[in-house]
Protein backbone atom coordinates (compact mmCIF):
# COMPACT_ATOMS: atom_id res chain seq x y z
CA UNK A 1 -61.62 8.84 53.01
CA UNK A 2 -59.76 10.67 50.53
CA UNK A 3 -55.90 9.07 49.97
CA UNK A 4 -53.31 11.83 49.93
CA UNK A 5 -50.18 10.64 47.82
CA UNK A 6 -46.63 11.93 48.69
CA UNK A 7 -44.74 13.58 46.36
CA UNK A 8 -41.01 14.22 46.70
CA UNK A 9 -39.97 17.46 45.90
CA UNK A 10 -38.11 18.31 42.84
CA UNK A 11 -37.38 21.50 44.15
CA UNK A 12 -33.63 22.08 43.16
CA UNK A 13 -32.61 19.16 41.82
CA UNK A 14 -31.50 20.16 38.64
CA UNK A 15 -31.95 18.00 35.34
CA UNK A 16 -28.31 17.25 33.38
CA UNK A 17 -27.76 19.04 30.10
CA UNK A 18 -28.45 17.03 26.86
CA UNK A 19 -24.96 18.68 25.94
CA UNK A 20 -23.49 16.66 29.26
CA UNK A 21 -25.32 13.27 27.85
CA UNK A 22 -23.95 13.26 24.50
CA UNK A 23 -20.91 14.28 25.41
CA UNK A 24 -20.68 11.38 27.73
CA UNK A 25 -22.24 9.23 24.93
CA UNK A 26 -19.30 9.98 22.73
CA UNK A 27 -17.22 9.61 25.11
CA UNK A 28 -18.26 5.73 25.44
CA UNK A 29 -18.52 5.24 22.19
CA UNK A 30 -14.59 6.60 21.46
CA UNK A 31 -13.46 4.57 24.54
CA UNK A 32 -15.21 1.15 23.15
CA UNK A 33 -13.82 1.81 19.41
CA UNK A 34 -10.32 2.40 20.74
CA UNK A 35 -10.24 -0.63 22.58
CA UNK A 36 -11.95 -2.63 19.56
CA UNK A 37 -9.80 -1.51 16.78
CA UNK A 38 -6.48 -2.69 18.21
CA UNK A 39 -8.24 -6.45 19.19
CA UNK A 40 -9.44 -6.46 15.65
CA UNK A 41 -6.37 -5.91 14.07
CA UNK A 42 -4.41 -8.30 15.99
CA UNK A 43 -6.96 -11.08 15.43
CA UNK A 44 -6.91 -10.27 11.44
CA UNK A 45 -2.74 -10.31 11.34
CA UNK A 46 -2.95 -13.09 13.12
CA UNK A 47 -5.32 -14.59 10.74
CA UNK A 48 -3.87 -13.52 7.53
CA UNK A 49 -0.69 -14.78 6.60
CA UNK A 50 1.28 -13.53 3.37
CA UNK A 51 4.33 -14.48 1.93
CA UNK A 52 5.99 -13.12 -1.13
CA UNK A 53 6.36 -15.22 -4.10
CA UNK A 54 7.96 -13.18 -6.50
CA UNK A 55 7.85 -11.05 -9.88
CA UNK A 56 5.19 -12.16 -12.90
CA UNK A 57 6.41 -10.34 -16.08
CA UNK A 58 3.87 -8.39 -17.79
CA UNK A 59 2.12 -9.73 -21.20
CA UNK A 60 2.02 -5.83 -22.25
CA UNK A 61 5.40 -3.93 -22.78
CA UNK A 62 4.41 -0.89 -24.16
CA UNK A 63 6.43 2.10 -22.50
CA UNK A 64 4.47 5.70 -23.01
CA UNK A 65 5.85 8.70 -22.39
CA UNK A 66 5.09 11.85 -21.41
CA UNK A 67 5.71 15.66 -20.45
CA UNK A 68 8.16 16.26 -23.63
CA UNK A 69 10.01 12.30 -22.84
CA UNK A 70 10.96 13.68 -19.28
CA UNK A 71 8.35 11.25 -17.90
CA UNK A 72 7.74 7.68 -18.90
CA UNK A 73 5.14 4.86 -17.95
CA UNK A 74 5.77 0.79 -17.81
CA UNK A 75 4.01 -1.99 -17.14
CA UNK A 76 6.35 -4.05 -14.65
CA UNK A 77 4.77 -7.01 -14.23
CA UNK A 78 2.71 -8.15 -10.86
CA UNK A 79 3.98 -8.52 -6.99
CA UNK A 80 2.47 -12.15 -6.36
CA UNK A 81 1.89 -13.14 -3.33
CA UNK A 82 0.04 -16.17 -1.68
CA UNK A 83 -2.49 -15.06 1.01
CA UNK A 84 -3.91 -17.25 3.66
CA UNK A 85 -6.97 -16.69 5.07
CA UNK A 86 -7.58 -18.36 8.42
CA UNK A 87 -10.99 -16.67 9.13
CA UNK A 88 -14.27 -18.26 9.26
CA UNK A 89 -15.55 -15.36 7.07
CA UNK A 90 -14.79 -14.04 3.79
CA UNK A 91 -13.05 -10.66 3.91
CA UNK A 92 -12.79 -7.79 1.49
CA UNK A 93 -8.65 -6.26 1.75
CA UNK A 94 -7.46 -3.71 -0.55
CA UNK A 95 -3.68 -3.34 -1.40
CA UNK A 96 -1.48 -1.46 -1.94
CA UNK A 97 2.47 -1.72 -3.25
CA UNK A 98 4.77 1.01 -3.76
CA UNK A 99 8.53 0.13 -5.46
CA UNK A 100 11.58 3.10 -4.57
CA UNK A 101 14.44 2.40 -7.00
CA UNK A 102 17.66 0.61 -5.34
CA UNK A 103 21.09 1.26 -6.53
CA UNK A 104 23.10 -1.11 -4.16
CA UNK A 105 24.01 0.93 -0.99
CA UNK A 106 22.80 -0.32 2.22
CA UNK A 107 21.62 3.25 3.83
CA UNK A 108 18.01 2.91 3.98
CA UNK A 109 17.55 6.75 3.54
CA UNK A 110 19.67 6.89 0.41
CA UNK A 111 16.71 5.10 -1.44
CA UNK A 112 13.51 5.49 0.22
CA UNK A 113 13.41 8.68 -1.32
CA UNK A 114 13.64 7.39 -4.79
CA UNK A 115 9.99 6.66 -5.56
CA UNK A 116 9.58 4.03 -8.69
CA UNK A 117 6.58 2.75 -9.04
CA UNK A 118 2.65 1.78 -7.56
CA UNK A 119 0.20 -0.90 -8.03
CA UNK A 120 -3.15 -1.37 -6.31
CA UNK A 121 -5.75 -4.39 -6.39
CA UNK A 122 -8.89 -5.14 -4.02
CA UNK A 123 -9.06 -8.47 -3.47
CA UNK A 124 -12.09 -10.81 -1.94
CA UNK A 125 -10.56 -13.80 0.25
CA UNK A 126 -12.84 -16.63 1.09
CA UNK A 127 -13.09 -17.98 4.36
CA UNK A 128 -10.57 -20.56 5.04
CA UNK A 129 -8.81 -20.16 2.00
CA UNK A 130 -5.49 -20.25 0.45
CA UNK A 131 -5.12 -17.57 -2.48
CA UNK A 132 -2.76 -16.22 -4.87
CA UNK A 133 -2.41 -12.34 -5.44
CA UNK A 134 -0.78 -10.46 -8.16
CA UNK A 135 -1.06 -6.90 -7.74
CA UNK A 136 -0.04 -5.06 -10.67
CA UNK A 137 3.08 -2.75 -10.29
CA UNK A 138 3.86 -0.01 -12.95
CA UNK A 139 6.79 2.24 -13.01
CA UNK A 140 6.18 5.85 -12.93
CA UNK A 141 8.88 7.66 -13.87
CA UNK A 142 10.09 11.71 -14.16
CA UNK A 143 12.96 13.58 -14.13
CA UNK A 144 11.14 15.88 -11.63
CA UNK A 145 12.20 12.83 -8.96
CA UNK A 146 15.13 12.02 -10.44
CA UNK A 147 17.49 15.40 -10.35
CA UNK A 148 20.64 14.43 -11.10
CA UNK A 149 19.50 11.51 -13.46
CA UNK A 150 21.05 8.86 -11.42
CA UNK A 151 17.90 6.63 -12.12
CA UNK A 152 17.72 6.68 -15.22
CA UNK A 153 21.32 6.02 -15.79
CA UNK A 154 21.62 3.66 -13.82
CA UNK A 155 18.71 1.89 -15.95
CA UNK A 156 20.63 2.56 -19.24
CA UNK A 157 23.61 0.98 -17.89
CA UNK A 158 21.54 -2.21 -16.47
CA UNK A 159 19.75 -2.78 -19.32
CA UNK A 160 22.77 -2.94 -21.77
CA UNK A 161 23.12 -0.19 -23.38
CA UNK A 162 26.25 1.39 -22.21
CA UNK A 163 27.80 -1.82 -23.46
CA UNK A 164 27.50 -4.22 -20.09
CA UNK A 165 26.01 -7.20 -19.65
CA UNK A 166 22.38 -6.40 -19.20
CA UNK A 167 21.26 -7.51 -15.48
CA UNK A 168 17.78 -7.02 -13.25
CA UNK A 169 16.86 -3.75 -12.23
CA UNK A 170 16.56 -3.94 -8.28
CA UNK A 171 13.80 -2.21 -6.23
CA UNK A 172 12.44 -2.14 -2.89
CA UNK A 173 9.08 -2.45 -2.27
CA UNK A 174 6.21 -2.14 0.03
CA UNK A 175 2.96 -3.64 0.16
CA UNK A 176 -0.02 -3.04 2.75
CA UNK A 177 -2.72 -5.09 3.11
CA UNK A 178 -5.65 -2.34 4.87
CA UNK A 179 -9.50 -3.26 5.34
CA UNK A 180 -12.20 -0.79 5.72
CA UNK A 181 -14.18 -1.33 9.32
CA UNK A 182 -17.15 1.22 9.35
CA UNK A 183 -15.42 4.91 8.47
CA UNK A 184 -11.90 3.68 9.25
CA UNK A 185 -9.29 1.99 6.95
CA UNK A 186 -7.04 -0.11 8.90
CA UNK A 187 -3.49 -1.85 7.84
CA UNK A 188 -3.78 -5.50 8.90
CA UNK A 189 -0.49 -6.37 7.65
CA UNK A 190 2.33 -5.29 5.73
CA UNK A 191 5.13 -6.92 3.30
CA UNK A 192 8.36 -5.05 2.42
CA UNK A 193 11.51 -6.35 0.89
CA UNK A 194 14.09 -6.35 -1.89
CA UNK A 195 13.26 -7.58 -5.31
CA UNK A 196 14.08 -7.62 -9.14
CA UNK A 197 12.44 -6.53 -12.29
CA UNK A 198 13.55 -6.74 -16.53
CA UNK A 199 14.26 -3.88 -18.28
CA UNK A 200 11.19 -1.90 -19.27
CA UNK A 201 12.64 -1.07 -22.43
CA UNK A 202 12.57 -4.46 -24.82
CA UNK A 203 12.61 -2.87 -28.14
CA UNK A 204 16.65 -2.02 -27.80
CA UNK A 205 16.21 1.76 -28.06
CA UNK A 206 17.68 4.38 -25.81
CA UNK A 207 14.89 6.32 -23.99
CA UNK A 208 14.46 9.50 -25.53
CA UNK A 209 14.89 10.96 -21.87
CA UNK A 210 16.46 14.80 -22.06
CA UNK A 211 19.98 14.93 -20.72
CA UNK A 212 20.90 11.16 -21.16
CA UNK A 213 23.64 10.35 -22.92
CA UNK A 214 25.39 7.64 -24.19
């Protein structure tokens, strides 16, 4: 006897769209990442500690200029700082400083708009390890920042030339510590502060900066 085999009927059931299933897919994927990100920065700030240490002078001294003397270059030294890395795995962070020049007032907006200087460094932190970081800062100077020349006379001055006491130059400075996870580049943690630097001009002559004066 012949066996007759039932078969539903697919008789308007309609299939779903690849479109629909990707889109869905996507959507998985962007609701996984969004949760993962924030937990994986939290456990990284949590695991990295950093603490500023301070200004290393620079062996070279050199000051170049450029753009007919209305834009000069200096080595400043290095931003040191002592990173602690709690992980049980090495990481790979890059970072990233930025200096804004600080003339003594206490509104913030007065000086974060005078940008100084930038340094960058990647550095490779071993698992459970305590490390020192100097991340090399240079001063990038032009008169196309500095308008009215307040900068750079207010360097002059500081450095001695006007006939005062020669004294640090103070800046303000930022420093990010970001790490690359697949196609994103995350900040794990962050540094700012107030700080000092020498005058970038040792050899005891005036900048030849157009419009200064003295």
């Amino acid at each position: 006897m012949a066996r007759i085999r039932y078969r539903p009927s697919t008789e308007g059931i309609k299939k779903t769209p690849c479109w629909v299933k990707c889109y869905c897919f996507s959507c998985c994927i962007i609701i996984l990442a969004a949760i993962a990100i924030p937990i994986t920065i939290a456990l990284l700030k949590k695991d990295l500690k950093i603490k500023f240490m301070g200004v290393i002078p620079s062996p070279d001294e050199t000051v170049s200029y450029a753009d007919n003397n209305t834009a000069f270059n200096a080595n400043a030294g290095f931003l040191r700082f002592n990173v602690f890395n709690s992980l049980s795995v090495k990481t790979t962070a890059m970072t990233s400083a930025r200096a804004y020049y600080y003339f003594g007032h206490l509104h913030e907006t007065y000086y974060k708009d005078k940008y100084f200087g930038i340094g960058s460094l990647d550095v490779h932190l071993k698992a459970k390890s305590n490390a020192t970081i100097d991340i090399p800062f240079s001063i990038a100077y032009s008169t196309n920042k500095d308008y009215h020349l307040s900068i750079i006379n207010d360097i002059i001055e500081k450095c001695g030339f006007t006939g005062r006491k020669p004294q640090p130059l103070q800046i303000y400075y930022t420093a990010e510590f970001t790490q690359r996870i697949a196609f994103v580049i995350l900040t794990i943690n962050s540094y700012d502060g107030f700080t000092s630097i020498d005058c970038p001009f040792k050899d005891g002559k005036v900048p030849p900066i157009p419009g200064v004066y003295i």
